[in-house]
PDB file of N, CA and C in Angstrom:
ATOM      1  N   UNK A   1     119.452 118.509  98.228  1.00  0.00           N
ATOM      2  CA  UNK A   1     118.356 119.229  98.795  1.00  0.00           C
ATOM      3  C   UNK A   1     117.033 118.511  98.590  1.00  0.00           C
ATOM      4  N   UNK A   2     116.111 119.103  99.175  1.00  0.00           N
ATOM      5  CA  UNK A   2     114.495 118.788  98.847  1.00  0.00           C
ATOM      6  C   UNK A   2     113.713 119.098  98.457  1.00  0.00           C
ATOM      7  N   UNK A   3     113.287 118.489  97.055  1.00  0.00           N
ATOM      8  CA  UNK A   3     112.168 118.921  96.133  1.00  0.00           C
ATOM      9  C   UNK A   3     111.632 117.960  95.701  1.00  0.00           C
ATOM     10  N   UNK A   4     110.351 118.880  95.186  1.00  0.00           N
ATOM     11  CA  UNK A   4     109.169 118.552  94.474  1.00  0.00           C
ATOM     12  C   UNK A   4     109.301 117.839  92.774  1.00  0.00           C
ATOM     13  N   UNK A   5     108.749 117.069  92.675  1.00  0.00           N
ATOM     14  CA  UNK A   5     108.983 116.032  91.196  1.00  0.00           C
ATOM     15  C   UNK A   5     108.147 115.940  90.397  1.00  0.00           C
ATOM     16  N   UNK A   6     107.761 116.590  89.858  1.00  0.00           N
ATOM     17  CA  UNK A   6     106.373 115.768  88.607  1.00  0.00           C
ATOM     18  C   UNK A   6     106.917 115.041  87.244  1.00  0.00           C
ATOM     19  N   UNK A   7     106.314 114.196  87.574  1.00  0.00           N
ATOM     20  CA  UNK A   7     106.507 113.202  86.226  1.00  0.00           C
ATOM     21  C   UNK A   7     105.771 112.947  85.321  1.00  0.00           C
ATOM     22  N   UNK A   8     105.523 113.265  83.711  1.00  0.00           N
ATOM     23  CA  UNK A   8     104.446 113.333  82.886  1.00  0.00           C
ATOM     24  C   UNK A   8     104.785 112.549  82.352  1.00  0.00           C
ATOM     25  N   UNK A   9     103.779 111.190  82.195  1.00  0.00           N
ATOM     26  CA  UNK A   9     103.629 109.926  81.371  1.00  0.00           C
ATOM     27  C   UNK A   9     102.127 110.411  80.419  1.00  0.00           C
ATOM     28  N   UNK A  10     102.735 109.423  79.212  1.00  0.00           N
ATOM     29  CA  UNK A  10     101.338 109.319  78.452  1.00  0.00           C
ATOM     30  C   UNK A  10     101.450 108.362  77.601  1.00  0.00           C
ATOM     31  N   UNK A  11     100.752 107.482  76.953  1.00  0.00           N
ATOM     32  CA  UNK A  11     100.902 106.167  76.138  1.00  0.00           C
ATOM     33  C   UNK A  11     100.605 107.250  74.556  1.00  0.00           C
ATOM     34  N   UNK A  12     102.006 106.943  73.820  1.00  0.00           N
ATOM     35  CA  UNK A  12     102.079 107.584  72.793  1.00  0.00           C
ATOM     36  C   UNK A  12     102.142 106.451  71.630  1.00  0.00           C
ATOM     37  N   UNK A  13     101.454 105.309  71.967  1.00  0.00           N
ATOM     38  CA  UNK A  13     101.006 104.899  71.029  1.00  0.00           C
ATOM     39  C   UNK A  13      99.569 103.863  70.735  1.00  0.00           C
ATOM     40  N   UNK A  14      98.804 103.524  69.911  1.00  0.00           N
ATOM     41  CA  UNK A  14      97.142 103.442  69.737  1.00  0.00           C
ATOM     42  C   UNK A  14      97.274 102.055  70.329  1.00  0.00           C
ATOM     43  N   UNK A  15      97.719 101.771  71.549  1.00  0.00           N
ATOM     44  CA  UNK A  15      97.648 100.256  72.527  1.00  0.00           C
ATOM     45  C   UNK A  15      96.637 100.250  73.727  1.00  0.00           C
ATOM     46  N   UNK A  16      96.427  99.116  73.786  1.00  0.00           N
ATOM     47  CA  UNK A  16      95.500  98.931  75.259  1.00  0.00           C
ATOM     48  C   UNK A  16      95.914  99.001  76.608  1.00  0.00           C
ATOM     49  N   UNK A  17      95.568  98.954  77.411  1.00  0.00           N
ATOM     50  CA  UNK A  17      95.614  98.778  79.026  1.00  0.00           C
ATOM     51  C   UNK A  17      96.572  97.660  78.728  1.00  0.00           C
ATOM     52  N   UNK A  18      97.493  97.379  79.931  1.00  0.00           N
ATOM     53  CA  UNK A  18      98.036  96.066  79.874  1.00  0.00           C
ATOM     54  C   UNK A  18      99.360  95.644  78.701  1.00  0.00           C
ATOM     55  N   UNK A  19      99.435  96.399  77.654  1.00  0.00           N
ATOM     56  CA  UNK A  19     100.557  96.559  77.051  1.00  0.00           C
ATOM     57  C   UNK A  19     102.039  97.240  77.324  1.00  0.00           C
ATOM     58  N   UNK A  20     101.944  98.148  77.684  1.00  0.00           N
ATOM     59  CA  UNK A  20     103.049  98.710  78.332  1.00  0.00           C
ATOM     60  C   UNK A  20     102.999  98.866  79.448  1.00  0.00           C
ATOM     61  N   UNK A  21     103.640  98.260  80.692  1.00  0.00           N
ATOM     62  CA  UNK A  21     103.679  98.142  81.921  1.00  0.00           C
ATOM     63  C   UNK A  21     105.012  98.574  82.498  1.00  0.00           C
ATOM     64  N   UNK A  22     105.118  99.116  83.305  1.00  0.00           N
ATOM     65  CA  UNK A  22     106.870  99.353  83.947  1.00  0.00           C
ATOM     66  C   UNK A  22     106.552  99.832  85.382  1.00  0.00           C
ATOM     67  N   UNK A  23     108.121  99.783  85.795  1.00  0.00           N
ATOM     68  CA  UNK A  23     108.073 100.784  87.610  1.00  0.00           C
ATOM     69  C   UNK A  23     109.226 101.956  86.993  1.00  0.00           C
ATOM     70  N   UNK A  24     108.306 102.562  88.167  1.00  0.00           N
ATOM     71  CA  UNK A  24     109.310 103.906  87.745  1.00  0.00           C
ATOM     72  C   UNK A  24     110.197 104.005  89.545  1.00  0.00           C
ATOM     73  N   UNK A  25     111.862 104.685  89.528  1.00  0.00           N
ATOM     74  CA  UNK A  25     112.341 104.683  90.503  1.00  0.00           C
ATOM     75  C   UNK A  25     112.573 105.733  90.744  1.00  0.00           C
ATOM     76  N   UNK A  26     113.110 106.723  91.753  1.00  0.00           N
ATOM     77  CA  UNK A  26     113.470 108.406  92.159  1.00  0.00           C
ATOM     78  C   UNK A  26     114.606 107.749  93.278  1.00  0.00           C
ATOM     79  N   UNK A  27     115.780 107.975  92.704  1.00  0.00           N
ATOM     80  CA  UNK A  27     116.856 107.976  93.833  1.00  0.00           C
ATOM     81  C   UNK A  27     117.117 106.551  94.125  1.00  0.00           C
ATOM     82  N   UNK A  28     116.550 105.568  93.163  1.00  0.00           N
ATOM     83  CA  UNK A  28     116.800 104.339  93.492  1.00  0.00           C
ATOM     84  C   UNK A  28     116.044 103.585  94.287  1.00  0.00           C
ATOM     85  N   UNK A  29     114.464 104.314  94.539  1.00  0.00           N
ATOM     86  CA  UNK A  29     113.653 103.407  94.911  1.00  0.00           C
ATOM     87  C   UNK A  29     112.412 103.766  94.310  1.00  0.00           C
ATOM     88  N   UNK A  30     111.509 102.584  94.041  1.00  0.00           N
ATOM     89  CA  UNK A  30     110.397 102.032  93.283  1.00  0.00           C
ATOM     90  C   UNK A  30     109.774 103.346  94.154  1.00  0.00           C
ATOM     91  N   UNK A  31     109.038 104.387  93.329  1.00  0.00           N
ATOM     92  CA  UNK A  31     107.921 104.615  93.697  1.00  0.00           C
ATOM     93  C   UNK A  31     106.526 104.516  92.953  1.00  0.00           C
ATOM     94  N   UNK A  32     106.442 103.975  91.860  1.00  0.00           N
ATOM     95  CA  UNK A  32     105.224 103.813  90.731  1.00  0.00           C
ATOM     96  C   UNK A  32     105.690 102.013  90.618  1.00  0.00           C
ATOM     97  N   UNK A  33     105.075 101.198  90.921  1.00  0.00           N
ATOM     98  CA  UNK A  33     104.970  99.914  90.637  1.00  0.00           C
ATOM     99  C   UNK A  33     103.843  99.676  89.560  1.00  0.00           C
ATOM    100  N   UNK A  34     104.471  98.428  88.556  1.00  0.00           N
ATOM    101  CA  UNK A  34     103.606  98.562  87.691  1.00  0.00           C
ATOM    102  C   UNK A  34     102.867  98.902  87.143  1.00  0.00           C
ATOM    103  N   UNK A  35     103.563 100.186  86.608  1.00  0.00           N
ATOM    104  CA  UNK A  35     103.067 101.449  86.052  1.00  0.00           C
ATOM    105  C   UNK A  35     101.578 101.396  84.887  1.00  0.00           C
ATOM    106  N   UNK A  36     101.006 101.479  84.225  1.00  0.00           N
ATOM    107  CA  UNK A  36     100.046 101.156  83.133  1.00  0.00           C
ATOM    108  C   UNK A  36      99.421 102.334  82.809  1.00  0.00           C
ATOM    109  N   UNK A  37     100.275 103.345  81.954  1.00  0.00           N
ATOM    110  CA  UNK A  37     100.042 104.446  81.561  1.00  0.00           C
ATOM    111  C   UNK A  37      98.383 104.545  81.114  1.00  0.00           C
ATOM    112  N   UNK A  38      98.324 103.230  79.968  1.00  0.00           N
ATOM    113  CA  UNK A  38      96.600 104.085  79.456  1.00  0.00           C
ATOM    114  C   UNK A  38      95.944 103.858  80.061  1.00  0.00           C
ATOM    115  N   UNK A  39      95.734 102.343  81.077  1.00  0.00           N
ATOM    116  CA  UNK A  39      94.458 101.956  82.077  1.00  0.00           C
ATOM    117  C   UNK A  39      94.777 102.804  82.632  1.00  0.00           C
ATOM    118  N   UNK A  40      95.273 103.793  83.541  1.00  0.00           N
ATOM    119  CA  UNK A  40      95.091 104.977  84.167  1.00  0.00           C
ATOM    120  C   UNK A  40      95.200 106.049  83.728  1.00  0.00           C
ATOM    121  N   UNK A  41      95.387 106.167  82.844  1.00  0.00           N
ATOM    122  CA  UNK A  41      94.654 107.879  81.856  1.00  0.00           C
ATOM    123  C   UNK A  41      93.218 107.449  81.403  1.00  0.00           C
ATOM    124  N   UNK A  42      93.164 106.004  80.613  1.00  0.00           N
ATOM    125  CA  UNK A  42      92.025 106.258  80.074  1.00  0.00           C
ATOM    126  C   UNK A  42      91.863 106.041  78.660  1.00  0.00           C
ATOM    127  N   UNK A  43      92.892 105.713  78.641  1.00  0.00           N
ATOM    128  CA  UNK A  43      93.317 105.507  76.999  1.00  0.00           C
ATOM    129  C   UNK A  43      94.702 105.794  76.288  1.00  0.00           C
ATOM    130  N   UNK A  44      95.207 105.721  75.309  1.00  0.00           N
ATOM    131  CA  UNK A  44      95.974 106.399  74.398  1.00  0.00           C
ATOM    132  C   UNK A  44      96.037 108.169  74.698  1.00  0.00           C
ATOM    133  N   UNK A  45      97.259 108.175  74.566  1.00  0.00           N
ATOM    134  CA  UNK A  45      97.561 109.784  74.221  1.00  0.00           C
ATOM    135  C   UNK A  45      96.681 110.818  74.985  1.00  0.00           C
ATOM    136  N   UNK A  46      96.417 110.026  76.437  1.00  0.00           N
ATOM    137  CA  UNK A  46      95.756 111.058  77.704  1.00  0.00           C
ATOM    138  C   UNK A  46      97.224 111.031  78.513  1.00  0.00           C
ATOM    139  N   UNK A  47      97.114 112.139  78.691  1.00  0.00           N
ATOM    140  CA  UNK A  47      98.498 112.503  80.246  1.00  0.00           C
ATOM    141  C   UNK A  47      97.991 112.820  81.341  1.00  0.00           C
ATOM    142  N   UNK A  48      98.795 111.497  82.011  1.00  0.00           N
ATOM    143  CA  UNK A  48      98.976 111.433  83.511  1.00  0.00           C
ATOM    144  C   UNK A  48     100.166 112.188  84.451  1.00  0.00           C
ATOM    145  N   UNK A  49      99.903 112.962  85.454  1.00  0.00           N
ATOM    146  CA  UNK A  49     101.498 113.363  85.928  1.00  0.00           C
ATOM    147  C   UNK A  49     101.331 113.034  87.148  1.00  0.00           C
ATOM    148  N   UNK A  50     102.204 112.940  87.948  1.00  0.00           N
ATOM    149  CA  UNK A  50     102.381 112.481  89.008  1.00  0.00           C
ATOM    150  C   UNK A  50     103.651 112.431  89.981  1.00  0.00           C
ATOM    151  N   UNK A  51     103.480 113.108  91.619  1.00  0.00           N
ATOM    152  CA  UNK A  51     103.893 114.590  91.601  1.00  0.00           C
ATOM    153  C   UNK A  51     104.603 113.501  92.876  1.00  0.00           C
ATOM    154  N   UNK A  52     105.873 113.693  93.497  1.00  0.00           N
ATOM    155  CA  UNK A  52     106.729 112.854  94.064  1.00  0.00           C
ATOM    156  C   UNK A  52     107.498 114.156  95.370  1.00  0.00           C
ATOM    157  N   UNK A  53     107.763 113.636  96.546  1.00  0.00           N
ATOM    158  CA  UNK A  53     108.800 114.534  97.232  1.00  0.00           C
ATOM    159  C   UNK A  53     110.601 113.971  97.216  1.00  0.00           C
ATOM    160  N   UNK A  54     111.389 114.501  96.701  1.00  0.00           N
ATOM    161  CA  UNK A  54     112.955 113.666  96.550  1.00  0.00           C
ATOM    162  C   UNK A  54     113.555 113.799  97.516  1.00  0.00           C
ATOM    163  N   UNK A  55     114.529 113.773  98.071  1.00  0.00           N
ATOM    164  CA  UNK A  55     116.163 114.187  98.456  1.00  0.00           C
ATOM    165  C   UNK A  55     116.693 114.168  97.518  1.00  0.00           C
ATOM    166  N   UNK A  56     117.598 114.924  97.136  1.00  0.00           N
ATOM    167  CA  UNK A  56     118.982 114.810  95.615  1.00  0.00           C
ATOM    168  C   UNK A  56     120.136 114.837  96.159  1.00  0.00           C
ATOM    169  N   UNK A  57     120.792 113.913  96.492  1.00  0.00           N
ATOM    170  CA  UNK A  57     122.453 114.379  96.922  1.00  0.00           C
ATOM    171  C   UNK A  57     122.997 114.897  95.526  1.00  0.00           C
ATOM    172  N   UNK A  58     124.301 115.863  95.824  1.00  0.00           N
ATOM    173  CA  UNK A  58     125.069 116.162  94.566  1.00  0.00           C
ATOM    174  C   UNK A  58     124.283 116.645  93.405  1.00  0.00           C
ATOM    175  N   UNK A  59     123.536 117.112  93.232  1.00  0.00           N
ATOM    176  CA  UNK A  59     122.425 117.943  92.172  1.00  0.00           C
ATOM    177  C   UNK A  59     122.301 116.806  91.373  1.00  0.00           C
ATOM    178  N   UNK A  60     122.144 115.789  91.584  1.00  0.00           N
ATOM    179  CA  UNK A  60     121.965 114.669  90.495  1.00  0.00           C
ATOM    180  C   UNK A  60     120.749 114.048  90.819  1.00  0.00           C
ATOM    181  N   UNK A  61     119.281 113.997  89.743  1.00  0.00           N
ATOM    182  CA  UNK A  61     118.394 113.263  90.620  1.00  0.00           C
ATOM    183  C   UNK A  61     118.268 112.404  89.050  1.00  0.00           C
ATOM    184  N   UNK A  62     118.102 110.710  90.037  1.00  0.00           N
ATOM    185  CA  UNK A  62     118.216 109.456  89.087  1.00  0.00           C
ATOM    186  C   UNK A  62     116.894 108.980  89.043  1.00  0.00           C
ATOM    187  N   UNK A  63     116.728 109.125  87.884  1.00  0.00           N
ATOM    188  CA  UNK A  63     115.358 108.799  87.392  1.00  0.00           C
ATOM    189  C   UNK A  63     115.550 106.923  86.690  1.00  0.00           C
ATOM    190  N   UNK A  64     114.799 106.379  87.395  1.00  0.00           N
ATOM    191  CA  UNK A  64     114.881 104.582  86.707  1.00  0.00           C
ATOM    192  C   UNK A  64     113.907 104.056  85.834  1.00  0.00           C
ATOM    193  N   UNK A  65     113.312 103.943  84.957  1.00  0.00           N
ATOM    194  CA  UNK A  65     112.099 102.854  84.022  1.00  0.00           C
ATOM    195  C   UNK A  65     113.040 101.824  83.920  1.00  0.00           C
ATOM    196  N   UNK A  66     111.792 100.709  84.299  1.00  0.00           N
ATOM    197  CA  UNK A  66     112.288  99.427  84.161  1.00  0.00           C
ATOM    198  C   UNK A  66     110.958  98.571  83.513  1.00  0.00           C
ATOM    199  N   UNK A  67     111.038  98.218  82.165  1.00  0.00           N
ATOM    200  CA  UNK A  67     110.195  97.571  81.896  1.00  0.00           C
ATOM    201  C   UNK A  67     109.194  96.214  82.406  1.00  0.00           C
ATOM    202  N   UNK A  68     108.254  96.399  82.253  1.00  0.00           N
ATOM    203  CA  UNK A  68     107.562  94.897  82.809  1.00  0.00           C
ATOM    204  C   UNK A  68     107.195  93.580  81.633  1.00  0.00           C
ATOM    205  N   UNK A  69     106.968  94.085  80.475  1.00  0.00           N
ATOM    206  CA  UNK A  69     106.785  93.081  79.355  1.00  0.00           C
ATOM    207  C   UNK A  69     107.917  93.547  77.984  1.00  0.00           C
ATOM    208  N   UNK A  70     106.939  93.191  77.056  1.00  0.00           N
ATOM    209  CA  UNK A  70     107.736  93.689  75.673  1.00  0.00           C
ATOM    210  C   UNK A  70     107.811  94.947  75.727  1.00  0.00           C
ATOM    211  N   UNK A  71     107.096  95.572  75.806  1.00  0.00           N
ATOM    212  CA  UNK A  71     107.424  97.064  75.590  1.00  0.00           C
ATOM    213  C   UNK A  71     108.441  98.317  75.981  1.00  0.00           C
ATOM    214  N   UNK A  72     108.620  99.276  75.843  1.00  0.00           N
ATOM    215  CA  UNK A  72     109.801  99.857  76.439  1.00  0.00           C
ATOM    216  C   UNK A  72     109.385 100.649  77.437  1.00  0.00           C
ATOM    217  N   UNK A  73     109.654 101.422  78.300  1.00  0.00           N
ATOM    218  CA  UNK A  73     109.007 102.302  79.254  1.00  0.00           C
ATOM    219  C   UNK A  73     108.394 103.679  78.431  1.00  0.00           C
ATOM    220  N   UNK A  74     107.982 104.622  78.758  1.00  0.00           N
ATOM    221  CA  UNK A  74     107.759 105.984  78.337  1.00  0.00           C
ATOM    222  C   UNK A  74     107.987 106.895  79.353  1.00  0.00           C
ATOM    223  N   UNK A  75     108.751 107.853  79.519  1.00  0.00           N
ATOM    224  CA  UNK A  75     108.527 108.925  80.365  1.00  0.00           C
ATOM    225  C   UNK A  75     108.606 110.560  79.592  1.00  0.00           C
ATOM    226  N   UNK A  76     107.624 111.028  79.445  1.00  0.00           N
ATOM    227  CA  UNK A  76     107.168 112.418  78.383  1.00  0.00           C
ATOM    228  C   UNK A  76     107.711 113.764  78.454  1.00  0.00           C
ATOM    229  N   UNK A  77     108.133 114.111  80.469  1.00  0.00           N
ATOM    230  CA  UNK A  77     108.406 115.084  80.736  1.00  0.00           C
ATOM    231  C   UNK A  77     108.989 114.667  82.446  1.00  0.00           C
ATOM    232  N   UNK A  78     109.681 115.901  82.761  1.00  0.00           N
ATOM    233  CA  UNK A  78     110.061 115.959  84.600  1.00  0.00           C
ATOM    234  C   UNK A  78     110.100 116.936  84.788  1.00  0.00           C
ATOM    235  N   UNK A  79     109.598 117.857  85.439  1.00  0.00           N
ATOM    236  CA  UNK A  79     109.671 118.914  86.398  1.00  0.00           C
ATOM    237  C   UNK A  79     110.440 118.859  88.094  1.00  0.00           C
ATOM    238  N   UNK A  80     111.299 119.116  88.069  1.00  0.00           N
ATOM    239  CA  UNK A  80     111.596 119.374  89.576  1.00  0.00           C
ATOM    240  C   UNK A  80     111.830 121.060  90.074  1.00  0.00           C
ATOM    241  N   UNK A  81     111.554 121.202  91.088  1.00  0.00           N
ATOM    242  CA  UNK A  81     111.691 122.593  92.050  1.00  0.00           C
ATOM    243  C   UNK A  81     111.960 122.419  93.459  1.00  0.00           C
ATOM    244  N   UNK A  82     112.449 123.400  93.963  1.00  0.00           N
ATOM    245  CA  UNK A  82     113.267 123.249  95.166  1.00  0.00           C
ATOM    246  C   UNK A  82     112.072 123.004  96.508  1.00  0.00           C
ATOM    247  N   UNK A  83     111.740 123.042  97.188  1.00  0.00           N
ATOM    248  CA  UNK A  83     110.633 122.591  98.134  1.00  0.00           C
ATOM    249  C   UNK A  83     110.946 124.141  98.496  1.00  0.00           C
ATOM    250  N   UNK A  84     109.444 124.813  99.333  1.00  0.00           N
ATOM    251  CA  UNK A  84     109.702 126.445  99.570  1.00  0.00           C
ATOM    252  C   UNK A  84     109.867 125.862 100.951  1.00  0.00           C
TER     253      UNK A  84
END
């Protein structure tokens, strides 16, 4: 079916812009390219969410982080709901 996605990122640890970088995927395709949690919050330990439309075949929705440097990805939270 078709729904709504929010995805809550936040850099949960005291690093700069440019340290943790990743793409995030929904269903197997890139929709967040080189992700950079704090340069776009603003810093450390600000949350960003960011709100996606899916298809889900089979009630299964595949969520991907794929790192860009040393670091590991972060993803904090997911919300999905059915589209009204």
């Amino acid at each position: 079916g078709d729904y709504q996605v929010k995805l809550h990122f936040m850099e949960p640890e005291n690093i700069g812009a440019g340290k943790r970088v990743f793409d995030v995927a929904l269903q197997g395709e890139t929709v967040l390219s080189e992700l950079d949690v704090a340069r776009v919050a603003g810093g450390s330990r600000k949350a960003i969410v960011r709100e996606f439309a899916v298809t889900v075949q089979d009630q299964a929705l595949r969520i991907g982080l794929s790192p860009r440097g040393q670091q590991s990805a972060v993803l904090c939270g997911v919300e999905w709901h059915g589209k009204p």
